[in-house]
Protein backbone atom coordinates (compact mmCIF):
# COMPACT_ATOMS: atom_id res chain seq x y z
CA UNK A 1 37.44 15.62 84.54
CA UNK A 2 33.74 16.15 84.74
CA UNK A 3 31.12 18.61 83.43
CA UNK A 4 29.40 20.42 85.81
CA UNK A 5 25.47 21.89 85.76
CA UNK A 6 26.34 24.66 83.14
CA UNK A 7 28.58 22.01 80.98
CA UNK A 8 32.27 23.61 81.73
CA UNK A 9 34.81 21.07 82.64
CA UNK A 10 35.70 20.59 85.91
CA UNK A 11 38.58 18.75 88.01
CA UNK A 12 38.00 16.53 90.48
CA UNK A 13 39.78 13.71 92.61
CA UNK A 14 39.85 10.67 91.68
CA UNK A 15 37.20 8.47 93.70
CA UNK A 16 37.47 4.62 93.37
CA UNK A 17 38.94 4.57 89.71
CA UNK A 18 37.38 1.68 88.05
CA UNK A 19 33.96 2.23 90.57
CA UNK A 20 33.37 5.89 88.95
CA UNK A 21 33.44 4.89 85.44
CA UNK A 22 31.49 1.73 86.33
CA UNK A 23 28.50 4.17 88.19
CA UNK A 24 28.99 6.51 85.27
CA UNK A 25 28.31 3.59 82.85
CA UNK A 26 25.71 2.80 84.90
CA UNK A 27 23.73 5.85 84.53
CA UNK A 28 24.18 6.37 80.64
CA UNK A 29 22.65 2.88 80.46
CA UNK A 30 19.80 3.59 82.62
CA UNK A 31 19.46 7.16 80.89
CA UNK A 32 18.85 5.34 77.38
CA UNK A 33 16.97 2.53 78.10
CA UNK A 34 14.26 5.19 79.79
CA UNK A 35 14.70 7.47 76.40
CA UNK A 36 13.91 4.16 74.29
CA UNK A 37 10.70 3.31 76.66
CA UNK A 38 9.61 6.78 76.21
CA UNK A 39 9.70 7.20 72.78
CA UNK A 40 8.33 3.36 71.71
CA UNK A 41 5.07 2.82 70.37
CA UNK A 42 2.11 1.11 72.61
CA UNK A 43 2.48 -2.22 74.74
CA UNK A 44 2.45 -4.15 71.50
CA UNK A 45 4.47 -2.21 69.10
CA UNK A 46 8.14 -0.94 68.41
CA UNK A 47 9.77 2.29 68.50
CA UNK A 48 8.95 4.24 64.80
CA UNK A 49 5.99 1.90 64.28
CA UNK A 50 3.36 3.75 62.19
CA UNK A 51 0.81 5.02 64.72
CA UNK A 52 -2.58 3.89 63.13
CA UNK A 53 -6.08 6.15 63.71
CA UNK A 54 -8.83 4.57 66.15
CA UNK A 55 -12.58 4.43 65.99
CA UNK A 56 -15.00 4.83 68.52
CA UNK A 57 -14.35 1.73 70.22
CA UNK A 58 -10.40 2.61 70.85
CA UNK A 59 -9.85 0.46 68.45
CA UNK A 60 -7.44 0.84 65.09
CA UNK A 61 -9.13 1.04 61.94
CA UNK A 62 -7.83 -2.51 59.94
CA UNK A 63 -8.27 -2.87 56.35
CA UNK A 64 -11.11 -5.23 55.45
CA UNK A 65 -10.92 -7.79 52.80
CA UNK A 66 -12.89 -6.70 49.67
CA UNK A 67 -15.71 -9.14 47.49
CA UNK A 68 -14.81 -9.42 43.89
CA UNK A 69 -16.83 -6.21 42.38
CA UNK A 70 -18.07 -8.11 38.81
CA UNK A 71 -19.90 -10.78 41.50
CA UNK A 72 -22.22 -8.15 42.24
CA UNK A 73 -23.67 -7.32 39.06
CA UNK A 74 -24.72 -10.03 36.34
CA UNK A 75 -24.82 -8.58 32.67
CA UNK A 76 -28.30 -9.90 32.72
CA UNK A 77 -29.50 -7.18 35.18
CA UNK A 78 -27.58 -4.26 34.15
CA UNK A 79 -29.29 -4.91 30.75
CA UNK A 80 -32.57 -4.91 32.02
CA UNK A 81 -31.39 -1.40 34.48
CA UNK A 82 -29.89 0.87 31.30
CA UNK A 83 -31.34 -0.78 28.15
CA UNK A 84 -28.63 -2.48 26.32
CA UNK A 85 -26.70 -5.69 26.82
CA UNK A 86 -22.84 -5.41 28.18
CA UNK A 87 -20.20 -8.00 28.19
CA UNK A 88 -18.84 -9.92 31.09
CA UNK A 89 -17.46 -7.52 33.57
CA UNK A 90 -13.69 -6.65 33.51
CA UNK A 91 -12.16 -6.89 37.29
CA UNK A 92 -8.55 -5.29 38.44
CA UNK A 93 -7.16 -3.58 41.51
CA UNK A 94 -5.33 -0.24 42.40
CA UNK A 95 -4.08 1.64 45.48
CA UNK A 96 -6.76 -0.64 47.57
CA UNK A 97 -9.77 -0.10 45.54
CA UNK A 98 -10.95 -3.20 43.13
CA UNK A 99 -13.01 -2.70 40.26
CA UNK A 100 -15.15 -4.16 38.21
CA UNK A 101 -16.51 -2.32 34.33
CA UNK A 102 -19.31 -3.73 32.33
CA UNK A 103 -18.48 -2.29 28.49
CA UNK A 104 -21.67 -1.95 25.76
CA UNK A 105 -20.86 -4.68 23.71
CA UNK A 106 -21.51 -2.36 20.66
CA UNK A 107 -19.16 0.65 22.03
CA UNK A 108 -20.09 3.22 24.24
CA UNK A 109 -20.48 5.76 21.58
CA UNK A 110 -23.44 4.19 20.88
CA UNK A 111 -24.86 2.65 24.48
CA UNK A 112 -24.34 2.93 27.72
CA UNK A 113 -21.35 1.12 29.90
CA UNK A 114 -21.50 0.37 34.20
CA UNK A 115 -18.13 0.92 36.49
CA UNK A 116 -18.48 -0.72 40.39
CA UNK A 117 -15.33 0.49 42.61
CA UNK A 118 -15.13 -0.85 46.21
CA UNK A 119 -12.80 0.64 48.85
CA UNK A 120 -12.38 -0.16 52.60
CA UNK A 121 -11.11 1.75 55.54
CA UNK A 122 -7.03 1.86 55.61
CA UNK A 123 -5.20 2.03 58.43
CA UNK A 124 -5.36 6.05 58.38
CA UNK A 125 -9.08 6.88 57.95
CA UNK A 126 -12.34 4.91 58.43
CA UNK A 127 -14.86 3.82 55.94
CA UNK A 128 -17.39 6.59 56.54
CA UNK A 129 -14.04 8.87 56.83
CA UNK A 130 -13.46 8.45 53.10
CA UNK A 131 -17.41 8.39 51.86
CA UNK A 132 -17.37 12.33 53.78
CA UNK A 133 -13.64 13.21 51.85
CA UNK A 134 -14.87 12.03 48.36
CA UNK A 135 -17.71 14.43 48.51
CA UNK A 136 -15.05 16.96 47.70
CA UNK A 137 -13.08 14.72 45.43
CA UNK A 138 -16.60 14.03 43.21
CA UNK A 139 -17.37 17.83 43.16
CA UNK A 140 -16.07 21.28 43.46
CA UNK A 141 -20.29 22.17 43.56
CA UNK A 142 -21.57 20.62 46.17
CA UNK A 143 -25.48 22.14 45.67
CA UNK A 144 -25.09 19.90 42.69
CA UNK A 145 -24.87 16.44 44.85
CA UNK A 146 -28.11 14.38 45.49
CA UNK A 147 -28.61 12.49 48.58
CA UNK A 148 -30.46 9.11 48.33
CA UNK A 149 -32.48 7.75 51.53
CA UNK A 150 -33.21 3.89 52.33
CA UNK A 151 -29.63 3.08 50.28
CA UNK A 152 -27.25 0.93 52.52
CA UNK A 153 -25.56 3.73 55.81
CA UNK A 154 -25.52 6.29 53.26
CA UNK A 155 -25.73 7.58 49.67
CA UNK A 156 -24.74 10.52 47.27
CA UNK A 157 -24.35 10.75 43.57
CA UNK A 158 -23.70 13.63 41.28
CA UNK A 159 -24.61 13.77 37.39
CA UNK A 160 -21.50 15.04 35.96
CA UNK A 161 -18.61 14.95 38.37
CA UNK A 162 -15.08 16.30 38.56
CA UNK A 163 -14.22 13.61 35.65
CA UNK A 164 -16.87 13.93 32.93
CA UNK A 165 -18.93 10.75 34.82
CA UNK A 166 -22.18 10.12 36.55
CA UNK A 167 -21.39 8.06 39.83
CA UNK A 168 -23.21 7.29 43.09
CA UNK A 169 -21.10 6.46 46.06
CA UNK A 170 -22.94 4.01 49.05
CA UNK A 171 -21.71 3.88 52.21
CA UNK A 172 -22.17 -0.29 53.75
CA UNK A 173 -20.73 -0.51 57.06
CA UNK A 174 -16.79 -0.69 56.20
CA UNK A 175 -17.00 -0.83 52.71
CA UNK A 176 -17.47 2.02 50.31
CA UNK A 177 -19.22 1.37 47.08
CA UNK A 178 -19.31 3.64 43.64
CA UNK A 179 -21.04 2.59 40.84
CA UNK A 180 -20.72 4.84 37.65
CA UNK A 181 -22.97 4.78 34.14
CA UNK A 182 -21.30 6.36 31.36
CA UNK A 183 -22.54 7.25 27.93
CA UNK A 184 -20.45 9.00 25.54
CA UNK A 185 -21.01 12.82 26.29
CA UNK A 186 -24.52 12.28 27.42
CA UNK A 187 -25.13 12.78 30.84
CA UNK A 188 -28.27 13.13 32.71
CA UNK A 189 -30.86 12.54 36.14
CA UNK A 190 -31.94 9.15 33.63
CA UNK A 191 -28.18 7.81 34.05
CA UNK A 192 -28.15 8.85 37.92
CA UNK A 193 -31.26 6.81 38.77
CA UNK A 194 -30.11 4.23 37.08
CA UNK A 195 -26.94 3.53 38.94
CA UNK A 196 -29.32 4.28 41.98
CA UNK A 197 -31.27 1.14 40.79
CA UNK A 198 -27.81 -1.08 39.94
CA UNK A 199 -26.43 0.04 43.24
CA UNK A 200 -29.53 -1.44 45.44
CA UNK A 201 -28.61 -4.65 43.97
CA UNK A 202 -24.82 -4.57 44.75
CA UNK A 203 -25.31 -3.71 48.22
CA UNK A 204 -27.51 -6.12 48.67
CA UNK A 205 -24.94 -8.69 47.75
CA UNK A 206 -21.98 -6.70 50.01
């Protein structure tokens, strides 16, 4: 038995017993092995690898290996930048972005505290990828974003953003960097310049 074009069964003579089923076999191996080369992944992958994005070079985006975010900032200089003296900064990690917070040693309620966050391209979307998307995620009013010129590839900040903070995101070839000044409720163009100022000196150290 066979199936024909339109998949009914069909009878047929016998031709060469054993030789039939062996060019059957035949075929059904050839017919997989071009299904697997079709669906695998490029020369140096496997089938169901993850298919990264590229950038303008053809080239995948590949994670880059982040600096330790309190290196950038002494407490020394962000005291002289917002007026009162902070602790040594606090470091940790999460999702891919590290972080670094520099707490008034006499609270916050009373004085003013510095955040650093540093992120690098992932596998899925370039560095300058993510500075563009974050626009949205710092702000749902973008006439209230402020660009700032002569600041590493790139620069915004916003005053009071979608989480109560004032923070000013710098684009540095594959890294991104964010530095936020927080004081209590207060929030103003004072606090904004002056993670402007802190954030000249951590690029200059990226």
């Amino acid at each position: 038995m066979d199936l024909s074009g339109d998949g009914s069964a069909t009878t047929q003579t016998p031709v060469g017993g054993r030789g039939a089923r062996g060019l059957l076999l035949g075929i059904l191996v050839a017919f997989i092995l071009a299904v697997l080369v079709g669906c695998g992944g490029d020369e140096s992958g496997e089938a169901g690898d993850v298919v990264p994005d590229f950038d303008d070079t053809g080239e995948p985006f590949k994670p880059v290996e982040l600096p330790d975010p309190c290196t950038l900032l002494t407490p020394s200089e962000i005291e002289t930048v917002i007026g009162n003296s902070v602790g040594e900064g606090s470091g940790g990690e999460t999702a891919g972005v590290r972080g670094c917070a520099w707490s008034n040693e006499a609270g916050n309620a009373v004085g003013r505290g510095v955040t650093i966050e540093l992120q690098g391209p992932t596998e899925v979307y370039s560095a300058k990828e993510l500075f563009e998307s974050n626009k949205e995620q710092m702000t749902d009013k973008p006439d209230t974003l402020q660009n700032f010129s002569g600041l590493g590839d790139g620069a915004y900040g916003v005053i009071n953003d979608l989480n109560a903070s004032t923070k000013l995101r710098v684009l540095k070839g594959d890294i991104n960097l964010t530095v936020g000044v927080g004081e209590a409720d207060t929030k103003t163009q004072e606090h904004l310049d002056m993670a402007e100022e802190l954030a000249k000196l951590a690029v200059a150290r990226l």
